[in-house]
Protein backbone atom coordinates (compact mmCIF):
# COMPACT_ATOMS: atom_id res chain seq x y z
CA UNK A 1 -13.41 257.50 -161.55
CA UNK A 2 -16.06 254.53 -160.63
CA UNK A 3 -18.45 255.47 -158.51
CA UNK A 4 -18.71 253.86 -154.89
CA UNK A 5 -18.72 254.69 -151.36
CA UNK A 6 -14.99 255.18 -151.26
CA UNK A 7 -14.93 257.17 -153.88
CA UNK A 8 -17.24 259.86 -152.32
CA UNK A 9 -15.53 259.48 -149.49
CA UNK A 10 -12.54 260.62 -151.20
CA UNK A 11 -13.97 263.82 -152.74
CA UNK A 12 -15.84 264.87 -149.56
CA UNK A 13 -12.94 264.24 -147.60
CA UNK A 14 -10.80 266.39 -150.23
CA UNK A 15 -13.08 269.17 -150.21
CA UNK A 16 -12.04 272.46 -149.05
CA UNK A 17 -13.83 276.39 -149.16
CA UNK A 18 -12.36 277.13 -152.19
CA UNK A 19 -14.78 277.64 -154.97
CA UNK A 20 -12.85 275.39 -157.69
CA UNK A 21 -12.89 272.51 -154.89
CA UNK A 22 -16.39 273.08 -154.30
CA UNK A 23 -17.10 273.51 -158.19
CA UNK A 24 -15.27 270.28 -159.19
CA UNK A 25 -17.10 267.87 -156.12
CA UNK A 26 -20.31 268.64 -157.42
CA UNK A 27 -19.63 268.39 -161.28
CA UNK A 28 -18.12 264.77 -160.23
CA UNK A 29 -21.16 264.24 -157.99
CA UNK A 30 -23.90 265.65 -160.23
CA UNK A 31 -22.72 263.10 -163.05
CA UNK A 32 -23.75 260.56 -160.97
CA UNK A 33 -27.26 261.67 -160.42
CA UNK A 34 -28.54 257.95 -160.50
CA UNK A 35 -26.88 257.33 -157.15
CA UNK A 36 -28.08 260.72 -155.54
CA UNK A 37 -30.04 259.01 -152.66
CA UNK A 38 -26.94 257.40 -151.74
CA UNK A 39 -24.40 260.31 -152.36
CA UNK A 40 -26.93 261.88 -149.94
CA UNK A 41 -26.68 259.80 -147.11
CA UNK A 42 -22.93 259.29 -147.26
CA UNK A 43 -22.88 263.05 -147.42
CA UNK A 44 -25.00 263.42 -144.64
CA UNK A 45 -23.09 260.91 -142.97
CA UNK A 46 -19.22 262.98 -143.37
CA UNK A 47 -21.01 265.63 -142.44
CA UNK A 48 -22.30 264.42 -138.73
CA UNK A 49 -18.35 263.44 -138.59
CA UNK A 50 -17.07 266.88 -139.17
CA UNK A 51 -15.58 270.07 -137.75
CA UNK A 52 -17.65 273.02 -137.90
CA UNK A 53 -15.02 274.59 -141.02
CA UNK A 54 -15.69 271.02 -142.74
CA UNK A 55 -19.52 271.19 -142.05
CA UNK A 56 -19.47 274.92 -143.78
CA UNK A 57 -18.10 273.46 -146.87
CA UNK A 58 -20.48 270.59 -146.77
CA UNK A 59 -23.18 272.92 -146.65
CA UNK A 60 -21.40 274.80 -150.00
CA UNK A 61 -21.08 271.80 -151.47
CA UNK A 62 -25.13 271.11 -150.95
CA UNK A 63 -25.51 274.59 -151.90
CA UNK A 64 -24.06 274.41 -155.10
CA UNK A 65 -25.30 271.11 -156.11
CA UNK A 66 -28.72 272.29 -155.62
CA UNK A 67 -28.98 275.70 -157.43
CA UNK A 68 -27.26 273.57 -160.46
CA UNK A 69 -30.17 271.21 -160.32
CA UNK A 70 -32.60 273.58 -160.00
CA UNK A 71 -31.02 275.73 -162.71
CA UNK A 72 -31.06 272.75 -165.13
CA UNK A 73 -34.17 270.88 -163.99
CA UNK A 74 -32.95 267.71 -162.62
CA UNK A 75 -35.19 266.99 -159.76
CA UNK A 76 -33.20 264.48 -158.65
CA UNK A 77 -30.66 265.84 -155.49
CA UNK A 78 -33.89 268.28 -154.76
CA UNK A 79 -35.71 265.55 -153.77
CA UNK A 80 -32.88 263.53 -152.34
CA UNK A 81 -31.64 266.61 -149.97
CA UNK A 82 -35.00 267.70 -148.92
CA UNK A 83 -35.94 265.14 -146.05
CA UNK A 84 -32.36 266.10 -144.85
CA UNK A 85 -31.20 269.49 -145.74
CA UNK A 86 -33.05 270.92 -142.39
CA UNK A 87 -31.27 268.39 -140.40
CA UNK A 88 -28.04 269.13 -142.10
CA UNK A 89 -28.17 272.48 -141.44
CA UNK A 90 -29.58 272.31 -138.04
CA UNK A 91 -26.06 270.40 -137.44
CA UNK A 92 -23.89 272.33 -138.60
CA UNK A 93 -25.26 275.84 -137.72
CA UNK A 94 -25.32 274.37 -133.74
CA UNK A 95 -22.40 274.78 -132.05
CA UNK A 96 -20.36 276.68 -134.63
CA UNK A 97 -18.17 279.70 -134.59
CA UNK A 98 -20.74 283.04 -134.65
CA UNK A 99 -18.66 283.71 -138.33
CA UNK A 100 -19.69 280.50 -139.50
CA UNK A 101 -23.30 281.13 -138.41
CA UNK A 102 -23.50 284.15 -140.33
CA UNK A 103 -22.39 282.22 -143.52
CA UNK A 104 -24.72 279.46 -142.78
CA UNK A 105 -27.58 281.61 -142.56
CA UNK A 106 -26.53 283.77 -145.70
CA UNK A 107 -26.99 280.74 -147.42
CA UNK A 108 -30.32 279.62 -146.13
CA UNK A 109 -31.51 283.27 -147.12
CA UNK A 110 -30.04 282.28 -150.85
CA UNK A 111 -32.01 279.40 -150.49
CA UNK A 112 -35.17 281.09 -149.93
CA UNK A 113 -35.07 284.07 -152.41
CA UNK A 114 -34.12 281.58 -155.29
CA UNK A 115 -37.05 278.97 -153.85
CA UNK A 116 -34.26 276.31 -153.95
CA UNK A 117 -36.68 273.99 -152.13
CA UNK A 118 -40.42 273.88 -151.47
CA UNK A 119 -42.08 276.28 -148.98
CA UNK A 120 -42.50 273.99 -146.19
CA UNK A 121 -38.65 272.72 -146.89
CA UNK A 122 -38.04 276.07 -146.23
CA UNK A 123 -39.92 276.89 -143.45
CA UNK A 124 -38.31 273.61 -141.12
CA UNK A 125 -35.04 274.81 -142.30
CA UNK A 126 -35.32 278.52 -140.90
CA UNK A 127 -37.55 277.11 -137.85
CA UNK A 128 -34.66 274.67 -136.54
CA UNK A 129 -32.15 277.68 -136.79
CA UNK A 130 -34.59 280.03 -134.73
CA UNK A 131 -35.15 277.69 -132.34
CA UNK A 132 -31.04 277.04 -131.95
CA UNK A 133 -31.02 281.04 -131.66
CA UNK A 134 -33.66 281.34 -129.14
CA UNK A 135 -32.02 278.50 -127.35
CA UNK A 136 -28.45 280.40 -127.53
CA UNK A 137 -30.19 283.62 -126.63
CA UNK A 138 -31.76 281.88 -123.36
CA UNK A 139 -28.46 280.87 -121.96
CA UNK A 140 -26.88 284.20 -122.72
CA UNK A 141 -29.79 286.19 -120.99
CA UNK A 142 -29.47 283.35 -117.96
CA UNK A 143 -25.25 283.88 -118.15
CA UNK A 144 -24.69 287.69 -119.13
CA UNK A 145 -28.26 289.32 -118.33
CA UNK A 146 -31.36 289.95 -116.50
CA UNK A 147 -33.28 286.64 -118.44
CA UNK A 148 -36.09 284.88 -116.46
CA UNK A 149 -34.10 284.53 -112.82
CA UNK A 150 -33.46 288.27 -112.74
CA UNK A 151 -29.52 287.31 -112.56
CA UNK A 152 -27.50 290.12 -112.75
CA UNK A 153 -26.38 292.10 -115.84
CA UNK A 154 -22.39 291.33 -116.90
CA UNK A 155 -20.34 295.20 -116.08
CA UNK A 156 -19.02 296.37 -119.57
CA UNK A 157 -15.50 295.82 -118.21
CA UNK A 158 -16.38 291.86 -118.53
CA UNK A 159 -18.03 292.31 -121.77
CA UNK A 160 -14.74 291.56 -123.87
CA UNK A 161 -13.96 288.37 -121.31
CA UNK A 162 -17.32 286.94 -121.59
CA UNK A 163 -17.29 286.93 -124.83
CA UNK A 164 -13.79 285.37 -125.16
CA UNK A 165 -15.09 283.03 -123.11
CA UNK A 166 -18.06 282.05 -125.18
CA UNK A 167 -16.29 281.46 -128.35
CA UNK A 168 -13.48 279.64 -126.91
CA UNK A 169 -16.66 277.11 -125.24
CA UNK A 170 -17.99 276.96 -128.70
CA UNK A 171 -14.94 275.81 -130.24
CA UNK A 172 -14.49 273.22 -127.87
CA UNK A 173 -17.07 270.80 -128.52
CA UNK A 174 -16.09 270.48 -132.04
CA UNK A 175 -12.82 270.78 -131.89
CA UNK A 176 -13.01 267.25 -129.98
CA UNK A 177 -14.68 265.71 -132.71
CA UNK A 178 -12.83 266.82 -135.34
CA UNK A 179 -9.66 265.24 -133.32
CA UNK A 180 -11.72 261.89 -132.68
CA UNK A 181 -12.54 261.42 -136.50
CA UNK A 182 -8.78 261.91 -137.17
CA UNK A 183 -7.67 259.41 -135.18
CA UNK A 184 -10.65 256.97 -136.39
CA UNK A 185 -9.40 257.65 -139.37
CA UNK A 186 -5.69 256.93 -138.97
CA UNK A 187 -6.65 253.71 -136.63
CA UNK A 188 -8.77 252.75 -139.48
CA UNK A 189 -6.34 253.03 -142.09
CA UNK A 190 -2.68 252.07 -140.51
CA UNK A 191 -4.60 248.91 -138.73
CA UNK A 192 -2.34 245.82 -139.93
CA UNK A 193 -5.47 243.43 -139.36
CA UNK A 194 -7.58 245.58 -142.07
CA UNK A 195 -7.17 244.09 -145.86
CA UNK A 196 -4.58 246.86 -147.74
CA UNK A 197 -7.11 247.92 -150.75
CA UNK A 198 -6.10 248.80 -154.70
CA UNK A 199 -4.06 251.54 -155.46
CA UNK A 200 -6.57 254.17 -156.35
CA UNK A 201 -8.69 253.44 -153.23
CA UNK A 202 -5.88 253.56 -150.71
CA UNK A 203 -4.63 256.38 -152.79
CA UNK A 204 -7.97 258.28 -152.35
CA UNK A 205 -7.99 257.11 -148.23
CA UNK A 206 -4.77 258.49 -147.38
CA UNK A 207 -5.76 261.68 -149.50
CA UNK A 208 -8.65 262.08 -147.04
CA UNK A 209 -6.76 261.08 -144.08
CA UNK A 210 -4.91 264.21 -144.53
CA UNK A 211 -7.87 265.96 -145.30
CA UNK A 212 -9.09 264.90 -142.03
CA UNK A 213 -5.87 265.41 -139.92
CA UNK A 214 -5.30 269.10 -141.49
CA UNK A 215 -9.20 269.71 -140.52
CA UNK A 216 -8.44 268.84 -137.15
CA UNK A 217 -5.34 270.62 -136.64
CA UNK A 218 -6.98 273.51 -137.91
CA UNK A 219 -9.94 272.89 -135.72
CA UNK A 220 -7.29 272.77 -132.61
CA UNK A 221 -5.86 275.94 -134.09
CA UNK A 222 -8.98 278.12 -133.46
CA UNK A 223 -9.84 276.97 -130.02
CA UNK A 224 -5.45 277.73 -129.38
CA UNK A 225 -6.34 280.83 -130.88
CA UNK A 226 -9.55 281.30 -128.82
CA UNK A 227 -7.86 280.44 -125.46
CA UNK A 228 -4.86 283.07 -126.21
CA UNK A 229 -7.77 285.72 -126.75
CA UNK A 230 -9.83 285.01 -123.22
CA UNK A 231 -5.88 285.14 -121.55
CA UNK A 232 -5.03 288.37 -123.34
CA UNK A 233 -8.44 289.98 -122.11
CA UNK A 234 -8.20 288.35 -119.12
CA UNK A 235 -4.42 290.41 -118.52
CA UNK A 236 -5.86 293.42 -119.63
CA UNK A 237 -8.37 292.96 -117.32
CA UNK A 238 -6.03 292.12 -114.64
CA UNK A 239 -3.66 295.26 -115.70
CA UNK A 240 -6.58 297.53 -115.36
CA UNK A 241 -7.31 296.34 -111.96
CA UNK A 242 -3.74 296.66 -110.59
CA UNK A 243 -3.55 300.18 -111.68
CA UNK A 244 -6.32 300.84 -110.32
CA UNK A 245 -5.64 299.20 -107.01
CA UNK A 246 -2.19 301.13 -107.24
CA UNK A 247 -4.26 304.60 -107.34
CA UNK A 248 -6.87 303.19 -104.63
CA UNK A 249 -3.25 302.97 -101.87
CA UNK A 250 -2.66 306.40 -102.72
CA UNK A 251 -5.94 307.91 -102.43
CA UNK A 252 -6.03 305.83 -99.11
CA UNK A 253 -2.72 307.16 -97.90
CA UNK A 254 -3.53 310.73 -98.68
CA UNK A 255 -6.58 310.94 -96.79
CA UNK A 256 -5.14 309.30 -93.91
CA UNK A 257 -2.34 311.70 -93.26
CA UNK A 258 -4.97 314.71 -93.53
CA UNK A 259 -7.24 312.88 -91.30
CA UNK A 260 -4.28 313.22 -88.98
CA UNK A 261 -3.92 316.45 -90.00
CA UNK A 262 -7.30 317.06 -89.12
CA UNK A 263 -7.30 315.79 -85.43
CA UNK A 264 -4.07 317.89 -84.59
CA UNK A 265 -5.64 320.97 -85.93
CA UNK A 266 -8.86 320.22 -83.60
CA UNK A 267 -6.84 318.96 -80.24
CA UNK A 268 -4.82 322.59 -80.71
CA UNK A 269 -8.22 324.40 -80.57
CA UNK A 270 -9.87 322.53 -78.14
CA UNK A 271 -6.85 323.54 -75.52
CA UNK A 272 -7.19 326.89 -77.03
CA UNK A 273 -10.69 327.23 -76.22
CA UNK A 274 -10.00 325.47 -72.44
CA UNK A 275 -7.06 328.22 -71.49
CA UNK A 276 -9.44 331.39 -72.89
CA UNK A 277 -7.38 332.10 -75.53
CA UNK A 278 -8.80 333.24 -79.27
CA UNK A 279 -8.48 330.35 -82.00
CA UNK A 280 -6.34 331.92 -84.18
CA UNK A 281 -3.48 332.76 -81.48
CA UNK A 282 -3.67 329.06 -81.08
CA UNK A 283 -2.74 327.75 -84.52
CA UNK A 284 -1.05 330.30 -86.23
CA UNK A 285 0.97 328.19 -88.22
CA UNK A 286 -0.45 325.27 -90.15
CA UNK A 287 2.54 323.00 -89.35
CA UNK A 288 1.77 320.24 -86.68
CA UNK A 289 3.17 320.69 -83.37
CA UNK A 290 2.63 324.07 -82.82
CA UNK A 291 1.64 325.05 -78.99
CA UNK A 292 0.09 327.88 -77.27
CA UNK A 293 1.98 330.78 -75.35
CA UNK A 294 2.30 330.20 -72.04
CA UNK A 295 -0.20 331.72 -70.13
CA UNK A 296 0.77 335.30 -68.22
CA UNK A 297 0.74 335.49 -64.43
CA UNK A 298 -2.12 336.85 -62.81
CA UNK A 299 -1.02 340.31 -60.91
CA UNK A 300 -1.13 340.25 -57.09
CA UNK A 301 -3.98 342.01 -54.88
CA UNK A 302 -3.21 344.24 -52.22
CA UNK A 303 -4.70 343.28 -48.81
CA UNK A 304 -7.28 345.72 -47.88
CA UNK A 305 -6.68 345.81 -44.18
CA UNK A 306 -6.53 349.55 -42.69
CA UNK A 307 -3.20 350.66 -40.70
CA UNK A 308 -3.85 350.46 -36.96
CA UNK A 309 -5.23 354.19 -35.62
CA UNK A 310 -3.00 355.51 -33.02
CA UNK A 311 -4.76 356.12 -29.67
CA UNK A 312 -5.99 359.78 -28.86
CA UNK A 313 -3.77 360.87 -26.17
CA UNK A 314 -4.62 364.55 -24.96
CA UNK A 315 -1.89 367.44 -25.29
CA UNK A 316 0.31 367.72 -22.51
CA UNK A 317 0.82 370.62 -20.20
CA UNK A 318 4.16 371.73 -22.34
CA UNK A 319 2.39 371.72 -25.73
CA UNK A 320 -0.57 373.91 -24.70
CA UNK A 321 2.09 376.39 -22.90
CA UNK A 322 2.11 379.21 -25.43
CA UNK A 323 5.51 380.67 -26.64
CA UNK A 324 6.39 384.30 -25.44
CA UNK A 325 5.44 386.69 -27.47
CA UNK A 326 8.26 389.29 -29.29
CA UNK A 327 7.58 391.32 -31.66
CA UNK A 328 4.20 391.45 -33.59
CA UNK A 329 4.95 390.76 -37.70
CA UNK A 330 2.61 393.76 -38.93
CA UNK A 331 -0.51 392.73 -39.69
CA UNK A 332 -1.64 391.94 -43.35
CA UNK A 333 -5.20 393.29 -44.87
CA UNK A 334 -7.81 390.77 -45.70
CA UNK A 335 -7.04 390.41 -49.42
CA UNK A 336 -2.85 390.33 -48.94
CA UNK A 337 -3.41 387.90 -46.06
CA UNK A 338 -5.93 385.61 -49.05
CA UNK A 339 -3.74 386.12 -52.03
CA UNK A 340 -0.55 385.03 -49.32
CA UNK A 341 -2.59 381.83 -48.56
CA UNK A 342 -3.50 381.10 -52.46
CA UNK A 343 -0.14 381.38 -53.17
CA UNK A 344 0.79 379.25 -50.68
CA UNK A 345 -1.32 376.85 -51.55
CA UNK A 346 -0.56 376.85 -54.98
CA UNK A 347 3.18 376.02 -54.10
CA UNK A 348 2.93 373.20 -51.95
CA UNK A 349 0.24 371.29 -52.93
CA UNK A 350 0.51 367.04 -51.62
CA UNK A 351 -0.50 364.20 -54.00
CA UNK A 352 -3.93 362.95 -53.54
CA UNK A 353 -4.46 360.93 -50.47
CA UNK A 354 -5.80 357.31 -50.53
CA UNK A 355 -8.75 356.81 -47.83
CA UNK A 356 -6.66 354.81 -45.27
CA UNK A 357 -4.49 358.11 -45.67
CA UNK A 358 -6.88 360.30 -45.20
CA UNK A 359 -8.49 359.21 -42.00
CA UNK A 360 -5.28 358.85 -40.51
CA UNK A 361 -4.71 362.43 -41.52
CA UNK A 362 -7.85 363.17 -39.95
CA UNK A 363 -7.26 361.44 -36.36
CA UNK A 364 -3.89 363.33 -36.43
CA UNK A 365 -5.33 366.93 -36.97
CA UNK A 366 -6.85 366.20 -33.62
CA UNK A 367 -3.96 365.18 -32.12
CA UNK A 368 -1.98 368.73 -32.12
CA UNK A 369 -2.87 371.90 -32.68
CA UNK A 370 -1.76 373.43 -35.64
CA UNK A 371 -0.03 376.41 -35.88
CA UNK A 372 -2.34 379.61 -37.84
CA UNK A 373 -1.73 379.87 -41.62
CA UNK A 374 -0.26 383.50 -41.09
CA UNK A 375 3.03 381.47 -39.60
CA UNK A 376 2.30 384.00 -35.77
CA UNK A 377 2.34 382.33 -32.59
CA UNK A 378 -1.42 382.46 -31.81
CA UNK A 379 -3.28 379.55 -30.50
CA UNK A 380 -5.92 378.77 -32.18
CA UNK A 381 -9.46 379.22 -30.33
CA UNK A 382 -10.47 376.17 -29.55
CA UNK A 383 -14.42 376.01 -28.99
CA UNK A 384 -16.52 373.20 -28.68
CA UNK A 385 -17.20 372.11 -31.73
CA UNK A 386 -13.51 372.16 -32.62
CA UNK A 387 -12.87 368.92 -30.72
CA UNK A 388 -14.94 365.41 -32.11
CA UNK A 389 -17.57 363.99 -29.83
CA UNK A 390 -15.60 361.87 -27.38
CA UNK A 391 -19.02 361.21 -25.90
CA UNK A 392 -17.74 363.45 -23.00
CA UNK A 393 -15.39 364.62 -20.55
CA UNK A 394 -14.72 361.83 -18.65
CA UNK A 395 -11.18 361.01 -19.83
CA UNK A 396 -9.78 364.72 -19.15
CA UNK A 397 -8.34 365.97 -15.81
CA UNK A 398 -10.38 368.62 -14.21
CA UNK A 399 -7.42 370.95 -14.56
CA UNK A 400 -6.78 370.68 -17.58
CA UNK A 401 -10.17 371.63 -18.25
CA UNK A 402 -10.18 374.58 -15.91
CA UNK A 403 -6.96 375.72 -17.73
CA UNK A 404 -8.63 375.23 -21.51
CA UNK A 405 -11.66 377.41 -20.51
CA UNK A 406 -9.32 380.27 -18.83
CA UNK A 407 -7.26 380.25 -22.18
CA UNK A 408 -10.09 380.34 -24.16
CA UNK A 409 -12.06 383.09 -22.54
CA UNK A 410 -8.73 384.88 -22.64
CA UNK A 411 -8.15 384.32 -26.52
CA UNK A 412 -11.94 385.37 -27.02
């Protein structure tokens, strides 16, 4: 095949990852080495036009045309891809895929151990990917940790989304201009106005039309691919989060019903405490509802008021007569006559007295005379101290009093 533009066109468009497509291309292209300035630039040129997958073989392509030069000592791509090969590779490492990064770079390290290109070649090529690093590494420490602002750091739950997120933003960028050199392309080619070319040449356009519709579609098939990914970790994320919210109503209606629990429990031993009765009498059952015993009526008090004390009324004439006296009962000795009282006392002996009882007792024994103990019909002797102090004798008759002293002296 003649060389000319179209015909470099053809085989950049045609070129693919493979190692024969990338071995053929740059057998065709190193024959030509009197056009490699040119080859160059149009290479350059596809290259500024491409997808990120495209711009990785590019880069191959350079690759291998290089280390063949260098291997055989033609000079002449070396120095035609040295005032653009940092460029170049600037290009088409910005804005790619992380996986495509990593190959670009493995390359560029190839490049240095072998000393494809002259030190300070070198040097700009690895100092434009640093600074796209650094660059990339500012706006993740300003997006997903503390960088300069002191934003906050990105939870490891989000870690998975963010970076879903990120690749599916890469993608996007050159997934547009892969789509707008396709349809360049086509517009290019099925325009009616535009001259229809020989054979071979259209033959070698519509072979890289394809090229460049299949390296769009497959550009549009990574960021579909991306997208799916930040949904799917976006679900999980959202699945997490509903369980979680599902255990969060639980915990939250648990609590509340012992919290009400809780205030039962304390209202039953507050009115415990309030009626004076001990705590656990007051709840002893843990069920709610439960309620004290009624509290027991309080016994009634007797009225302390003394019966009324009958008036002292002096014996009348009838009850100081004394019987007539029959027969004597023989007399007892002193002991019978002590043992007959003990045992008399011993049988009839009265339940104890209250007080109110006993004074009235005591206002009576000076209301009669009591008969002796021996059961005769003596009158007792009735002296002066026998009688209470009834602060004189101004309340008896003066006959009665003459009569008490002749019965007493009489008695004595």
């Amino acid at each position: 095949m003649a060389y000319n533009d179209d015909a470099v066109l053809a085989k950049l468009s045609a070129l693919n990852e493979s190692h024969d497509s990338i071995a053929t291309a740059a057998q065709w292209i190193m024959f030509h080495k009197r056009h490699a300035d040119r080859t160059v630039q149009l290479w350059l040129q596809r290259l500024r036009d491409s997808s990120s997958t495209k711009r990785l073989s590019l880069i191959y392509l350079a690759n291998e045309v290089t280390q063949q030069s260098k291997a055989r000592h033609k000079e002449d791509f070396l120095v035609a891809f040295s005032p653009v090969v940092a460029e170049a590779t600037a290009l088409a490492y910005k804005g790619a895929p992380a996986e495509i990064q990593n190959k670009i770079r493995r390359v560029v390290d190839v490049w240095k151990d072998r000393f494809i290109f002259e030190p300070p070649i070198q040097q700009a090529i690895e100092a434009r990917i640093d600074e796209l690093d650094k660059a990339r590494g500012t706006a993740k420490a300003s997006f997903g940790g503390p960088g300069i602002g002191g934003g906050p750091s990105v939870p490891a739950e989000l870690i998975p989304v963010v970076t879903s997120y990120q690749n599916a933003s890469k993608l996007n960028l050159p997934t547009k201009t892969a789509i707008s050199t396709a349809n360049q392309d086509f517009e290019k080619l099925t325009d009616p106005s535009t001259p229809v070319p020989s054979a071979p040449v259209y033959a070698a356009r519509l072979n890289g039309l394809l090229k460049s519709l299949a390296s769009a579609e497959g550009a549009v098939a990574e960021c579909v691919k991306a997208r799916k990914d930040l949904i799917g970790e976006l679900e999980k994320l959202l699945s997490a989060n509903q369980e979680a919210l599902v255990n969060d109503e639980k915990q939250y209606a648990e609590l509340a019903k012992r919290k009400a629990e809780t205030e039962e429990k304390r209202r039953e031993v507050e009115l415990a405490i309030m009626r004076g009765l001990p705590t656990h009498e007051a709840s002893q059952s843990p069920g709610n509802g439960t309620s004290a015993s009624p509290e027991p009526e309080r016994p009634e008090v007797e009225a302390l008021t003394p019966p009324p004390v009958e008036a002292f009324t002096p014996p009348s004439m009838e009850a100081l007569t004394p019987p007539p006296i029959h027969d004597e009962p023989p007399v007892l000795r002193e002991g019978e006559a002590d043992r007959a009282r003990s045992a008399s006392s011993q049988a009839f002996q009265p339940p104890p007295a209250t007080g109110i009882e006993m004074l009235s007792n005591l206002a009576s024994q000076y209301q009669s005379i009591p008969v002796s103990a021996n059961g005769s019909n003596k009158r007792r002797r009735l002296d002066g101290d026998d009688f209470p102090d009834l602060g004189g004798d101004d309340g008896i008759d003066a006959d009665v009093a003459e009569m008490l002293r002749k019965d007493s002296n009489a008695t004595a």
